[in-house]
C-alpha atoms as a PDB file:
ATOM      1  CA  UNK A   1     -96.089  32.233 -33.774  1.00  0.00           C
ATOM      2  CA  UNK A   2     -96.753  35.326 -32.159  1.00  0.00           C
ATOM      3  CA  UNK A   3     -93.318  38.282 -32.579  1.00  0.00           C
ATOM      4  CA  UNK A   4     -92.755  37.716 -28.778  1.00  0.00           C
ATOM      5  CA  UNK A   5     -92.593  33.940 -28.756  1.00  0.00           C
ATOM      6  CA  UNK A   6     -90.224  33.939 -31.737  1.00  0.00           C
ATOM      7  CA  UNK A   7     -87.656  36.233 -29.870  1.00  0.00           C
ATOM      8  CA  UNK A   8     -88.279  34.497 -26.931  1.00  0.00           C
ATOM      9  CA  UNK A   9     -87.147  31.521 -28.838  1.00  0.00           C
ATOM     10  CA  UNK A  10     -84.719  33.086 -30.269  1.00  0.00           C
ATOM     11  CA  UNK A  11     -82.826  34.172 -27.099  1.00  0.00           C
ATOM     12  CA  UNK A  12     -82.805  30.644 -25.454  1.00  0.00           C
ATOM     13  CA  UNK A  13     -80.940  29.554 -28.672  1.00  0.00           C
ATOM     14  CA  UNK A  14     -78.907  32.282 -28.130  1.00  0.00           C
ATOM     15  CA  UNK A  15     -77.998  31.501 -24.958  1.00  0.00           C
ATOM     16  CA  UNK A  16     -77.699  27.815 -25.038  1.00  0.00           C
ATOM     17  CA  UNK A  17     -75.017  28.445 -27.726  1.00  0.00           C
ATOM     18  CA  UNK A  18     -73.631  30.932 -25.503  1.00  0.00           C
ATOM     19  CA  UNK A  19     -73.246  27.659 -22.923  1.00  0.00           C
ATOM     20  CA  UNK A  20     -71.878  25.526 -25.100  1.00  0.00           C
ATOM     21  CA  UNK A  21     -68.919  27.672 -26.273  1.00  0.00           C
ATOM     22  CA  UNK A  22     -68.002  27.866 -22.838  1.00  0.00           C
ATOM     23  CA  UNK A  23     -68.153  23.844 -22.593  1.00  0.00           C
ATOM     24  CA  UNK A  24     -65.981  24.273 -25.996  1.00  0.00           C
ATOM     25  CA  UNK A  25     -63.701  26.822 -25.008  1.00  0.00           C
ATOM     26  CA  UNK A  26     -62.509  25.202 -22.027  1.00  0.00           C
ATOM     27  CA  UNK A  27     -62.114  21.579 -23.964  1.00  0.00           C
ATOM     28  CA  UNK A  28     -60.495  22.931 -26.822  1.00  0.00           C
ATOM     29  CA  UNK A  29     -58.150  25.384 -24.489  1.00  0.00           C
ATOM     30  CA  UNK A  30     -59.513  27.881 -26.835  1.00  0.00           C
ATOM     31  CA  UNK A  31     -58.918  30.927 -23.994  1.00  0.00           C
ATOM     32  CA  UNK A  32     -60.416  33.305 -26.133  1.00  0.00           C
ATOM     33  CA  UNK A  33     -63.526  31.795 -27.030  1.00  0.00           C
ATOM     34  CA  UNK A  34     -63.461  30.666 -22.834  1.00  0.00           C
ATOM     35  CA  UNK A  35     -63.548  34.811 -22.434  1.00  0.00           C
ATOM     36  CA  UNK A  36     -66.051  35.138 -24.965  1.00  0.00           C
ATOM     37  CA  UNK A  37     -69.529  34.093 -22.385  1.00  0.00           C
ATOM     38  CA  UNK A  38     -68.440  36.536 -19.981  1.00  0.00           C
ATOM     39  CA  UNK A  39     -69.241  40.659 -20.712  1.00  0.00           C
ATOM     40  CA  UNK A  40     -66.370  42.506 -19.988  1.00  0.00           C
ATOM     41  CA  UNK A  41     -67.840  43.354 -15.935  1.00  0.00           C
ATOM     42  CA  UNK A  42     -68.552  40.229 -15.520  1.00  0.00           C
ATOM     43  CA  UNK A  43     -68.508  38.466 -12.353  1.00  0.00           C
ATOM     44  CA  UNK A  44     -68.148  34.397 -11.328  1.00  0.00           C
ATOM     45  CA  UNK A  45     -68.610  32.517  -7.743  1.00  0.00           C
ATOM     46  CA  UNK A  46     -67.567  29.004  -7.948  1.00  0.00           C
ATOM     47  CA  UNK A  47     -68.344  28.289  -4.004  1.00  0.00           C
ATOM     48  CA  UNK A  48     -65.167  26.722  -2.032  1.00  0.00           C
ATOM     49  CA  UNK A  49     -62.837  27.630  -5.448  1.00  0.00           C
ATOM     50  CA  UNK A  50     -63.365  31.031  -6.970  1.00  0.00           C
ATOM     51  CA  UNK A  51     -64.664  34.493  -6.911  1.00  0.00           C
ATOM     52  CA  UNK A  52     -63.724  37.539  -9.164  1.00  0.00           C
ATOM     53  CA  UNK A  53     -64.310  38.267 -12.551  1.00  0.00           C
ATOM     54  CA  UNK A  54     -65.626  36.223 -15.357  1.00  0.00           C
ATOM     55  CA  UNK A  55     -62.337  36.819 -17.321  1.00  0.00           C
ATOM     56  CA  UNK A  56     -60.478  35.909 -13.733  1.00  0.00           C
ATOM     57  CA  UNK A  57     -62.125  32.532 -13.336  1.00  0.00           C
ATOM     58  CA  UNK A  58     -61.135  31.973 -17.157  1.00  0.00           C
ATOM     59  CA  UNK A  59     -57.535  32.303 -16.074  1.00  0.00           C
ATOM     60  CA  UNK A  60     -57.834  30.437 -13.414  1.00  0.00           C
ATOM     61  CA  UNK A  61     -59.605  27.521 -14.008  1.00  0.00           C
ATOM     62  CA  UNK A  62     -57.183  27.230 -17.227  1.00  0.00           C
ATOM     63  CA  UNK A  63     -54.475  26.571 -15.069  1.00  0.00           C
ATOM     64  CA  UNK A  64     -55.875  23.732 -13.416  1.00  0.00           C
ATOM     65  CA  UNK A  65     -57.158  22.320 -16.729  1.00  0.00           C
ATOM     66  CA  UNK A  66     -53.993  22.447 -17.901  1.00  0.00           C
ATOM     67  CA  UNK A  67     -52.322  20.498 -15.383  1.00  0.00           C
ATOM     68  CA  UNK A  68     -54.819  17.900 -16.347  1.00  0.00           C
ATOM     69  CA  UNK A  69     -54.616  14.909 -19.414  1.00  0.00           C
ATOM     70  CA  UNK A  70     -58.053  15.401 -20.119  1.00  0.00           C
ATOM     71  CA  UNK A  71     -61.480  17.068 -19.149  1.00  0.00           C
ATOM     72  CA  UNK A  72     -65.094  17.228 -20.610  1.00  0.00           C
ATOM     73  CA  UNK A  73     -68.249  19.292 -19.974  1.00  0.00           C
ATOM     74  CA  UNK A  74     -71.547  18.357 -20.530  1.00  0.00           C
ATOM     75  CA  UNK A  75     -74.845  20.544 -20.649  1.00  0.00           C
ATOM     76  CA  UNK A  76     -77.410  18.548 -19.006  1.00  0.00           C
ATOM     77  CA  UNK A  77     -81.173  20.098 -18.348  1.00  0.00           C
ATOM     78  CA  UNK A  78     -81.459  23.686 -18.949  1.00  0.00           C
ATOM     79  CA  UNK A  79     -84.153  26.608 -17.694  1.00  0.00           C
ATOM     80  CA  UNK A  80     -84.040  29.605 -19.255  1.00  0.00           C
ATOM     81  CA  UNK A  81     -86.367  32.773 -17.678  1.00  0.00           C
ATOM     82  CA  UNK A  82     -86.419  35.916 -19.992  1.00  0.00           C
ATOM     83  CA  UNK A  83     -87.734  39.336 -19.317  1.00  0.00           C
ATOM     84  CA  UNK A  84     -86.127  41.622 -22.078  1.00  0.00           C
ATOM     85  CA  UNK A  85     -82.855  42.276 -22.437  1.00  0.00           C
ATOM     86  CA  UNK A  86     -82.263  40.183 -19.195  1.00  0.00           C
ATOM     87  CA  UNK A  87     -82.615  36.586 -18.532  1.00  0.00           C
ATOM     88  CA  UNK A  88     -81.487  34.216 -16.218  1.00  0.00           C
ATOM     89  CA  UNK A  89     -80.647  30.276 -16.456  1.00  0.00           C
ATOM     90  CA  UNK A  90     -80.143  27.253 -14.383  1.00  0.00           C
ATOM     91  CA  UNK A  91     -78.305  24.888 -16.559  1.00  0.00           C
ATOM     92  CA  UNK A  92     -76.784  21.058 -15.001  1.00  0.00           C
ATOM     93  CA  UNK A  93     -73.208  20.461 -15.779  1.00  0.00           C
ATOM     94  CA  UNK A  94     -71.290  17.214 -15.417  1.00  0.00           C
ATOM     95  CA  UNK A  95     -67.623  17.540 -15.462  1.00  0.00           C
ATOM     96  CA  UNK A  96     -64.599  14.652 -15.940  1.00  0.00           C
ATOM     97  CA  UNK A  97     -61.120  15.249 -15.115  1.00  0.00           C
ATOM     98  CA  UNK A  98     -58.351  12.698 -15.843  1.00  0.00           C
ATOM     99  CA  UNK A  99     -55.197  13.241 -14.013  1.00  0.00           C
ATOM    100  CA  UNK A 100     -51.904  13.083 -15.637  1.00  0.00           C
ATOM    101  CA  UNK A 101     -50.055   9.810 -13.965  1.00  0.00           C
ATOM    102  CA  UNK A 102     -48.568  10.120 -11.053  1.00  0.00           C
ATOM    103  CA  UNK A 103     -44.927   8.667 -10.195  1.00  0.00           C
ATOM    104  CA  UNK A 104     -46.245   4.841 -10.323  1.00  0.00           C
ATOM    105  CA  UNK A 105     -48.224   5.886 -13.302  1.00  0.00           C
ATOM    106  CA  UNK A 106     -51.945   6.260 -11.183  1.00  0.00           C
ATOM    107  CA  UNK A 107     -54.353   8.060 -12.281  1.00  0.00           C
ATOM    108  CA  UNK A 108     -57.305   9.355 -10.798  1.00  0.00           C
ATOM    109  CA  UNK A 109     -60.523  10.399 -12.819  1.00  0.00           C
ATOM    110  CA  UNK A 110     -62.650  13.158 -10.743  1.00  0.00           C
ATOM    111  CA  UNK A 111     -66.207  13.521 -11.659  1.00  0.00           C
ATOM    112  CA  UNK A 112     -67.934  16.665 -10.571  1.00  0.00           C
ATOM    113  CA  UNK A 113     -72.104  16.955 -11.103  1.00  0.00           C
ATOM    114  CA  UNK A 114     -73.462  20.933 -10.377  1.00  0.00           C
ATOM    115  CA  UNK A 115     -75.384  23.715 -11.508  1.00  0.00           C
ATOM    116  CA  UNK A 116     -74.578  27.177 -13.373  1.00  0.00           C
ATOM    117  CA  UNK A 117     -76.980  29.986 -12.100  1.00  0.00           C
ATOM    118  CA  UNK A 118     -76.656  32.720 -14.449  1.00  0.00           C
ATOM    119  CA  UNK A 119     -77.810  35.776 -14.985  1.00  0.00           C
ATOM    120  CA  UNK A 120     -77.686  37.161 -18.496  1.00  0.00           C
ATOM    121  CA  UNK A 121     -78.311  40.640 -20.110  1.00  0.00           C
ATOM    122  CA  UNK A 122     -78.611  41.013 -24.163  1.00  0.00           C
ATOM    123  CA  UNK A 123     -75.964  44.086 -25.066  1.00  0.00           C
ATOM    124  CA  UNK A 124     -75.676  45.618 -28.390  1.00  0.00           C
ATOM    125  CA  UNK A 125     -77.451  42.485 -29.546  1.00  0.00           C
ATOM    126  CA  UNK A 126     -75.393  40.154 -28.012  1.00  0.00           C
ATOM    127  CA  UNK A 127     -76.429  37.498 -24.999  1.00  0.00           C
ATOM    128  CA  UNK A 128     -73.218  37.082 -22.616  1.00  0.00           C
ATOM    129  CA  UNK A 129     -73.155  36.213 -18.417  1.00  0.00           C
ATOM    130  CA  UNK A 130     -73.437  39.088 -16.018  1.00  0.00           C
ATOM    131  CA  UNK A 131     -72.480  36.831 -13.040  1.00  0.00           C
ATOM    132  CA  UNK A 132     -72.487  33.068 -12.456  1.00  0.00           C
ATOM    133  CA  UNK A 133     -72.815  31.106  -9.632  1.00  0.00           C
ATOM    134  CA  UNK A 134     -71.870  27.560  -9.749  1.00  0.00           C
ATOM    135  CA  UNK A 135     -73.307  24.887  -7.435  1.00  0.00           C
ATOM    136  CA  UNK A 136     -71.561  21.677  -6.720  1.00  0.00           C
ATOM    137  CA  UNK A 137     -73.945  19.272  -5.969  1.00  0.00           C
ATOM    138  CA  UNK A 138     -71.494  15.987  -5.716  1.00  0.00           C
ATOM    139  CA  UNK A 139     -68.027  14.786  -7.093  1.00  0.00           C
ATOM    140  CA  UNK A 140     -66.391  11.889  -6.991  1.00  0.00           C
ATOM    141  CA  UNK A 141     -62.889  10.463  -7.483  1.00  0.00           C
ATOM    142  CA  UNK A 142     -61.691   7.093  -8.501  1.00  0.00           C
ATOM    143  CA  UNK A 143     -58.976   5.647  -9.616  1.00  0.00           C
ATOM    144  CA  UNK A 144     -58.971   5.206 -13.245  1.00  0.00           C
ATOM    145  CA  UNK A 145     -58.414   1.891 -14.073  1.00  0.00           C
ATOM    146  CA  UNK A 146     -58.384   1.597 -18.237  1.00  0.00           C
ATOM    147  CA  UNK A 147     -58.598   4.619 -19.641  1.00  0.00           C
ATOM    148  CA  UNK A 148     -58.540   5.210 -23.887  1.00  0.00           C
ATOM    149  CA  UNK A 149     -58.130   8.879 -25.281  1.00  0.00           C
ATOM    150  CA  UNK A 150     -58.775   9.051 -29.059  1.00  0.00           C
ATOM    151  CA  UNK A 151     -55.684  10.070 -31.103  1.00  0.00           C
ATOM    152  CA  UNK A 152     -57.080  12.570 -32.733  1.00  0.00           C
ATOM    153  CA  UNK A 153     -59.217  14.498 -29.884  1.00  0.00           C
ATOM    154  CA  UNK A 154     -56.949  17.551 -29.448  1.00  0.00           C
ATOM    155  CA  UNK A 155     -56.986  20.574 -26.951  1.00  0.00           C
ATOM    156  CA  UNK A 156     -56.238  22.555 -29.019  1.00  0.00           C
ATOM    157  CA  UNK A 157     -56.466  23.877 -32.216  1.00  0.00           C
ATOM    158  CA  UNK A 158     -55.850  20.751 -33.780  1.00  0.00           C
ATOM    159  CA  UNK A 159     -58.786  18.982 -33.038  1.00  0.00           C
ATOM    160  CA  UNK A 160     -60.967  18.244 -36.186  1.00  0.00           C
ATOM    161  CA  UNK A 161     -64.110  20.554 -34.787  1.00  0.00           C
ATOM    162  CA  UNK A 162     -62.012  23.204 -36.120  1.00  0.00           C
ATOM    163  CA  UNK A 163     -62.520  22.449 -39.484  1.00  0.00           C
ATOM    164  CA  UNK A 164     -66.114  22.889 -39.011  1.00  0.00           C
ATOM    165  CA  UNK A 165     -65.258  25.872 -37.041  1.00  0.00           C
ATOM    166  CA  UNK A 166     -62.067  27.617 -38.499  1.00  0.00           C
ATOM    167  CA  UNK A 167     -63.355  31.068 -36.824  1.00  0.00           C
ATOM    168  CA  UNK A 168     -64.719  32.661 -33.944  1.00  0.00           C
ATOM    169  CA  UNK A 169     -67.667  30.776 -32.740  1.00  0.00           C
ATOM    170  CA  UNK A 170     -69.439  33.786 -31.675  1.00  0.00           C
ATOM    171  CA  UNK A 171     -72.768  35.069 -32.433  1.00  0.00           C
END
């Protein structure tokens, strides 16, 4: 394999991993790993919910996730276009909320299907978002009927991934 393929190669590893601490950060409530995908002047646009800083949407996105039993991101199809130091991705994303019970002890479970449009830049070796735009292609909410949380998923340090990863997951 030629030196160019292999760093291309390279770099899409890179920046999957890059999307799936995000998907951990926010699951685990693991803020600082959540800041981690963003470079410091980084920039998000979450049409109809968010614009600001990377950091920003961190903050306030954890808010809502809070508020909520449960939630779960999933990476679905991924394209990743390089050119250097730069790079840019379209990457699916399916996202579940549970609701915490309401008064008569309802629930509702939202389901939201979109897109993260990214555009990345490698910086002192390091691949992190420059600005993300994320598309919302359809949601749903129903009420949730039966739902069954494991005992020992936590969101939060607790959870057993962090025995597999006691540190920083950062590369």
């Amino acid at each position: 394999m030629s030196d160019t393929r292999t760093e291309h190669f390279i770099s899409r590893l890179e920046i999957h991993d890059v999307l799936c601490r995000y998907c951990r950060g926010l699951d685990r409530m693991d803020k600082a790993l959540a800041y981690s995908v963003w470079h410091a002047d980084g920039t998000a646009h979450y049409h109809d919910m968010y614009t600001g800083s990377g950091r920003g949407f961190v903050d306030w996105v954890w808010d809502a996730h809070a508020a909520m039993e449960r939630h779960s991101h999933q990476l679905g199809n991924s394209l990743v276009n390089l050119d250097g130091d730069s790079a840019s991705s379209e990457t699916y994303v399916t996202v579940v909320l549970w609701t915490r019970p309401d008064d008569q002890g309802r629930q509702q479970e939202i389901t939201a299907r979109g897109r993260y449009l990214d555009a990345w830049s490698r910086r002192d070796g390091r691949w992190a978002i420059d600005h993300r735009e994320h598309i919302l292609d359809m949601q749903t909410v129903a009420e949730l009927r039966a739902g069954q949380v494991s005992v020992v998923s936590a969101r939060d340090r607790t959870d057993p991934s962090y025995q597999l990863f006691p540190g920083p997951v950062v590369s």
